[in-house]
Protein backbone atom coordinates (compact mmCIF):
# COMPACT_ATOMS: atom_id res chain seq x y z
CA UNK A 1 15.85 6.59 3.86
CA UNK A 2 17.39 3.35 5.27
CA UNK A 3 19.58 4.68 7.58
CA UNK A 4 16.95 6.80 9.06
CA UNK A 5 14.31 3.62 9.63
CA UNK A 6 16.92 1.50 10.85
CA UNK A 7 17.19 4.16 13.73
CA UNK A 8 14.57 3.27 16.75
CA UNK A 9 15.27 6.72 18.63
CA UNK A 10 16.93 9.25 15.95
CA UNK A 11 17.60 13.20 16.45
CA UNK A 12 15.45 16.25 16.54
CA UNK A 13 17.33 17.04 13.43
CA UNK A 14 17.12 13.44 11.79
CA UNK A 15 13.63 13.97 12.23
CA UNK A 16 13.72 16.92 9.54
CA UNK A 17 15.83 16.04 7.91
CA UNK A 18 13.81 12.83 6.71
CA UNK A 19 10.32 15.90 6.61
CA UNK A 20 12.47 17.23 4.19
CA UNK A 21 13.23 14.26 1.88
CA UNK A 22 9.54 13.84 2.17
CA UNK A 23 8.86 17.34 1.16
CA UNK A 24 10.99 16.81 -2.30
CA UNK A 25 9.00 13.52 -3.08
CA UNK A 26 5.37 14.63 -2.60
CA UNK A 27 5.95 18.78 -1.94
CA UNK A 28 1.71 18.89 -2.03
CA UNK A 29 0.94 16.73 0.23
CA UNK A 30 3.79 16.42 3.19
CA UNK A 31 4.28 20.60 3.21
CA UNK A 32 2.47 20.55 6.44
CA UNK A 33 4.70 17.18 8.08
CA UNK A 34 7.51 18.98 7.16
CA UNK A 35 6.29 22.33 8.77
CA UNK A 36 4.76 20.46 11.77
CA UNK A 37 8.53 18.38 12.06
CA UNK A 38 9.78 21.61 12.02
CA UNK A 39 8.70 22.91 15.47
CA UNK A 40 7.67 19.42 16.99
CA UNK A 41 9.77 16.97 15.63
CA UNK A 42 9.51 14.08 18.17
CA UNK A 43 6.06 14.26 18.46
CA UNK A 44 5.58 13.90 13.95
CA UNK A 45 7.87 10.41 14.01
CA UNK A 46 5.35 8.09 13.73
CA UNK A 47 3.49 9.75 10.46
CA UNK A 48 7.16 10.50 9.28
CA UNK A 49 8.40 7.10 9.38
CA UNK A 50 5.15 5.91 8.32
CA UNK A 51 5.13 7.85 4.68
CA UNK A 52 9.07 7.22 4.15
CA UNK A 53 8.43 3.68 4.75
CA UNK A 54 6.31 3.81 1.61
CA UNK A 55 8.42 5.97 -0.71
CA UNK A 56 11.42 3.59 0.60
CA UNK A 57 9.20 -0.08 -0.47
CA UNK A 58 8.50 1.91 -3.43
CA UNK A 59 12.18 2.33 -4.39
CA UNK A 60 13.63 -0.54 -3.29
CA UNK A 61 11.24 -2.52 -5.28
CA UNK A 62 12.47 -0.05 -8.40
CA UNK A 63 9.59 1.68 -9.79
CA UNK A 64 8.61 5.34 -10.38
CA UNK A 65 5.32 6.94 -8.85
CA UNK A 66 3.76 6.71 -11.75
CA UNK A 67 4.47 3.25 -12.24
CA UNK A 68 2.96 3.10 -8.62
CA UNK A 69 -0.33 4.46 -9.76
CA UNK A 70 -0.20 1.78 -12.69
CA UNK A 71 0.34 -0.96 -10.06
CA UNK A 72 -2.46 -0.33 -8.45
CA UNK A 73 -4.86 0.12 -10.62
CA UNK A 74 -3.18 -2.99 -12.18
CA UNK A 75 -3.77 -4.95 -9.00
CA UNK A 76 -7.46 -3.97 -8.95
CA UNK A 77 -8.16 -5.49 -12.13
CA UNK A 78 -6.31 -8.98 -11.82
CA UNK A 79 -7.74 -9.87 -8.70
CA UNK A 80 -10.99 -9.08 -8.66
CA UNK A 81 -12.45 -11.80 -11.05
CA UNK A 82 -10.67 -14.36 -8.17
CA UNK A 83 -12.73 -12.48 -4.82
CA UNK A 84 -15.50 -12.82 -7.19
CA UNK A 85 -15.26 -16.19 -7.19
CA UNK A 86 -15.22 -18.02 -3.58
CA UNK A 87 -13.94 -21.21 -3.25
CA UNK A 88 -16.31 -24.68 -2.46
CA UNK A 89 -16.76 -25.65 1.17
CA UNK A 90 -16.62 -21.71 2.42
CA UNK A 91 -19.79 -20.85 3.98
CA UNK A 92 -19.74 -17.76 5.86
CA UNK A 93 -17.70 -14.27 4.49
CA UNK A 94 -16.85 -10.92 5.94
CA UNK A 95 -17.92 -8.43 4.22
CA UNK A 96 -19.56 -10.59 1.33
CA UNK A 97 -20.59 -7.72 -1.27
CA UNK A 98 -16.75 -5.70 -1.92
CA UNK A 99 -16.65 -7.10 -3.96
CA UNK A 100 -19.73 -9.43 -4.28
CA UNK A 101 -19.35 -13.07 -4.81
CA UNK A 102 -20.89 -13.93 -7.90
CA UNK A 103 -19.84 -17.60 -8.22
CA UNK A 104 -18.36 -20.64 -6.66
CA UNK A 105 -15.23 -22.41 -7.37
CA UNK A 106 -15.63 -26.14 -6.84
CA UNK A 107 -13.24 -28.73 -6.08
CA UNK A 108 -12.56 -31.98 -8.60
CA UNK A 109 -14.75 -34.61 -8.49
CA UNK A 110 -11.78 -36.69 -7.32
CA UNK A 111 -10.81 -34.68 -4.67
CA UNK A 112 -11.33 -37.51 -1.70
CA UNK A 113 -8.44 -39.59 -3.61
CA UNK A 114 -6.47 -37.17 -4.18
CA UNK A 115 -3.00 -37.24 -2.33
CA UNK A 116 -2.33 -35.34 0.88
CA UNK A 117 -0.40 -32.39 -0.56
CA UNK A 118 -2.60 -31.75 -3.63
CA UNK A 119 -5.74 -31.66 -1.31
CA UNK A 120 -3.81 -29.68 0.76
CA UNK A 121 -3.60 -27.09 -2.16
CA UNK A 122 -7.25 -26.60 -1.57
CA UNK A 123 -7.45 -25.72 1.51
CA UNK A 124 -4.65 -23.64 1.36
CA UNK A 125 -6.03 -21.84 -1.49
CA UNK A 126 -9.40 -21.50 0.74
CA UNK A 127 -6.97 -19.34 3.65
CA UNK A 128 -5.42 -17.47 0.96
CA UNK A 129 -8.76 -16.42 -0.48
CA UNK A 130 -10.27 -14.96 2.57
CA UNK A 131 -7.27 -13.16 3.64
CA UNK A 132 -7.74 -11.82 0.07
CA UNK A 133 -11.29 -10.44 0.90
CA UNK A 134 -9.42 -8.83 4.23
CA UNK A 135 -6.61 -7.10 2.24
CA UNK A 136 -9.02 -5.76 -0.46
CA UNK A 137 -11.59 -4.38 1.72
CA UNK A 138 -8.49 -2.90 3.67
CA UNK A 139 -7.88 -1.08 0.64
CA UNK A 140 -11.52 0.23 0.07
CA UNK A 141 -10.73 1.73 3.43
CA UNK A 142 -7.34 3.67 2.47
CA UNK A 143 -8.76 4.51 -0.80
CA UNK A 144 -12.33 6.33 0.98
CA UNK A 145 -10.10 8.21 3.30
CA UNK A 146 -9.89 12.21 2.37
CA UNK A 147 -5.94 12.58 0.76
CA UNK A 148 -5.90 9.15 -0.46
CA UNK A 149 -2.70 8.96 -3.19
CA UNK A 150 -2.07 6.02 -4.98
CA UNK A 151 1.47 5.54 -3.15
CA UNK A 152 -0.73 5.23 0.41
CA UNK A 153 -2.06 1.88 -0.96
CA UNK A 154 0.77 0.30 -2.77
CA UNK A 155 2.38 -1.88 -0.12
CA UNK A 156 -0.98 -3.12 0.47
CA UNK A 157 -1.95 -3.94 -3.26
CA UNK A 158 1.59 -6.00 -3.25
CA UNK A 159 1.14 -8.23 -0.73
CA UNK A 160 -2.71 -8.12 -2.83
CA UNK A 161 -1.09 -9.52 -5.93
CA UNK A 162 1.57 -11.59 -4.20
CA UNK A 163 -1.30 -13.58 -2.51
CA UNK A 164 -2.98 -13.94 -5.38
CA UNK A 165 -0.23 -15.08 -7.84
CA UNK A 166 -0.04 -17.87 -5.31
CA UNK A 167 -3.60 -18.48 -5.19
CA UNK A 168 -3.27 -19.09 -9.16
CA UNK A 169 -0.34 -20.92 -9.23
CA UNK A 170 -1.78 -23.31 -6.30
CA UNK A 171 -5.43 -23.88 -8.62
CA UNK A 172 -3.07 -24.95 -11.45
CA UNK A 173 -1.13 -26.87 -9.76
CA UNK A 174 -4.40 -28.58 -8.04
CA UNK A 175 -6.18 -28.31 -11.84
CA UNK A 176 -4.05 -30.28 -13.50
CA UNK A 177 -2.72 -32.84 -11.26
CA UNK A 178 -2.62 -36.29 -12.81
CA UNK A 179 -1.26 -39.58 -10.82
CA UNK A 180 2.65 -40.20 -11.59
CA UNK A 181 2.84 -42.58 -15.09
CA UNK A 182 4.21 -46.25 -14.37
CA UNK A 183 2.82 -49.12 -14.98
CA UNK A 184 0.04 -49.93 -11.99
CA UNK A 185 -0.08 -53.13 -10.56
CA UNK A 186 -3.01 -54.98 -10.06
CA UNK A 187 -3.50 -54.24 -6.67
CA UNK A 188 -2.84 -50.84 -7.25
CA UNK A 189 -4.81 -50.39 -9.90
CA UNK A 190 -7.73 -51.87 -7.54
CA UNK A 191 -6.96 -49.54 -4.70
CA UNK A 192 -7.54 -46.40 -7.30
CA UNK A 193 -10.78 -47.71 -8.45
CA UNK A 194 -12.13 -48.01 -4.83
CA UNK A 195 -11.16 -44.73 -4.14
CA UNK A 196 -12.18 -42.80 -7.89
CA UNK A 197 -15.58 -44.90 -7.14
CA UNK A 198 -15.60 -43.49 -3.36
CA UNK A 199 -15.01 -39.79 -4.46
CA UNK A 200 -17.42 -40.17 -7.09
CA UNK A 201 -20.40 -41.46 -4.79
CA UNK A 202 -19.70 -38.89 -2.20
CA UNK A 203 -19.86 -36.09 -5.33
CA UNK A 204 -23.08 -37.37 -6.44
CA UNK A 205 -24.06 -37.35 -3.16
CA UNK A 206 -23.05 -34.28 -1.82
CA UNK A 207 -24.26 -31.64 -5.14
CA UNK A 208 -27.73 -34.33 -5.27
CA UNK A 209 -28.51 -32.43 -1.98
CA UNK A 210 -28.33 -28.67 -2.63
CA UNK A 211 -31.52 -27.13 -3.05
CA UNK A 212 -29.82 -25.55 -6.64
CA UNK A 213 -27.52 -26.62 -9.31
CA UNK A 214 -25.37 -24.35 -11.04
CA UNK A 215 -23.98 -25.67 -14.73
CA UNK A 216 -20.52 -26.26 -12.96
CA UNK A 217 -22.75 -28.55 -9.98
CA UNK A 218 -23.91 -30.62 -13.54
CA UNK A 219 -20.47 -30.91 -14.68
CA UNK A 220 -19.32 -32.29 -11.51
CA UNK A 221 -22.40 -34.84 -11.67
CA UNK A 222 -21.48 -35.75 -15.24
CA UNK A 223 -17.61 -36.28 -14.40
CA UNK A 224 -18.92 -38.54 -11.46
CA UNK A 225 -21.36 -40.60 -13.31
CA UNK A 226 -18.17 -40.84 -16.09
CA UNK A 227 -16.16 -42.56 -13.33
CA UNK A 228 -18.89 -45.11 -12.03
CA UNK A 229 -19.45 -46.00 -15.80
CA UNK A 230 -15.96 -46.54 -16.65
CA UNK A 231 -15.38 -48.69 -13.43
CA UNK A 232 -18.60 -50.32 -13.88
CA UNK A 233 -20.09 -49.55 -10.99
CA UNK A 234 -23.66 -49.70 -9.68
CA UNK A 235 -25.93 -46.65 -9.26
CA UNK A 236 -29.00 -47.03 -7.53
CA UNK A 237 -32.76 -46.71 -9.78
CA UNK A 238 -33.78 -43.42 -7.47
CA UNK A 239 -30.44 -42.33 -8.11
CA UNK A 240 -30.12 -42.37 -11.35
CA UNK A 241 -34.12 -40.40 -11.63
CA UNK A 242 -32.45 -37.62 -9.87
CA UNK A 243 -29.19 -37.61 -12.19
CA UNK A 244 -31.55 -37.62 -15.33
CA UNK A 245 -34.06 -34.58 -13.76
CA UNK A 246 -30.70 -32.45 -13.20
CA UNK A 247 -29.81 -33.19 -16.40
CA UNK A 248 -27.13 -35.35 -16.03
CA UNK A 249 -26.69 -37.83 -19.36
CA UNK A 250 -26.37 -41.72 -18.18
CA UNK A 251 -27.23 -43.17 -21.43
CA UNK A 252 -24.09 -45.21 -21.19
CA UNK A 253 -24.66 -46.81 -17.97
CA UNK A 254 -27.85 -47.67 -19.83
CA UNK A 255 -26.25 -49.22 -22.84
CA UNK A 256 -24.14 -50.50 -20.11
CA UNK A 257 -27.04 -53.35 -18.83
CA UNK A 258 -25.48 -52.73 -15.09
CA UNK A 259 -27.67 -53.34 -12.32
CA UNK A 260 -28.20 -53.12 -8.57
């Protein structure tokens, strides 16, 4: 199978030859590429390199066609619960209901002070997500087409799964980032509090002025009101009315005696 892509221009008879290695992998479905081959072999190439590039990803990667079939049906399942799920800051999506978004995924309430190359996780993750959406409803395609065999969509569902192991890997990595442990210096320790106290505002800020908050928008409000109370920072009277009507609990800062 190798030899045979490798080739840019081969034979009449290379051509059949490869129809016929075809013919022994899948006899019900590429009888009539192997019959057409037969009498017009130059002009079948293209759909005969196309289905032995398949069966050749397919064993080079070392898995049986049944194990193919698995795979994808595999791949369907892990990644869907992810496309469900579209990342904060994403406003407009192709083809928004295959499969339909049913939640959003928000960022930390730190995110601002975060360094360069975790933020940078984000909106990495953000790329990786829509070319998810692409890939899948590229599959949806394959899969409606008359003839549609598992094997047709199995390159596809790999670089599927690929993406999304990455996408994973990157929200973990982003998840459970903590700042390096050594002793922080005064000024240091200053420079973090401006920014936690920055990010926190701009949160508050930000999910104050949807129109509707979702339990994970109230979590985000809670961790942000957290960080103003343990730095001991001000929040504004009307401010803290809207915290308390979205349910937000600031009985600390309360207990607390800050002011304006």
């Amino acid at each position: 199978m190798g030899a045979f892509l490798k080739k840019e221009q081969p034979s009449d008879k290379e051509i059949i030859d490869a129809a016929e290695i075809l013919l022994q992998l899948d006899p019900g479905r590429e009888r009539g590429i192997y019959n057409s081959a037969c009498q017009r072999p130059q002009s079948l190439l293209p759909w005969v390199r196309a289905d032995l590039q398949k069966f050749y990803k397919i064993r080079m990667d070392g898995i049986t066609n049944a194990e193919v079939g698995q795979y994808v049906d595999e791949t369907e399942k892990v990644v869907i619960e992810d496309l469900q799920q579209k990342p904060e800051g994403i406003e407009s999506v192709a083809i928004p209901d295959n499969p339909a978004i049913v939640s959003v995924r928000g960022k930390r309430a730190d995110h601002d002070s975060l360094p360069d190359d975790i933020k940078a996780l984000w909106e990495d993750n953000a790329k990786r997500w829509q070319k998810m959406r692409e890939l899948h409803n590229q599959l949806a395609l394959m899969v409606a087409k008359p003839g549609y065999q598992k094997c047709d969509g199995y390159e596809l569902c790999y670089t599927l799964r690929q993406t999304d192991n990455a996408l994973r890997s990157a929200y973990k990595q982003y998840d459970e980032y903590k700042e390096p442990d050594h002793p922080e210096t005064p000024e240091e320790k200053a420079q973090r509090i401006v920014k936690e106290v920055g990010a926190a505002r701009t949160c508050i800020s930000r999910t104050l002025a949807k129109e509707t908050l979702a339990d994970k928008d109230v979590d985000k409000l809670q961790e942000a009101v957290n960080t103003l109370i343990e730095n001991k920072a001000n929040i504004k009277p009307e401010t803290i009315e809207k915290l308390k009507a979205a349910g937000v609990n600031i009985s600390e800062y309360n207990e607390q005696g800050a002011t304006d």
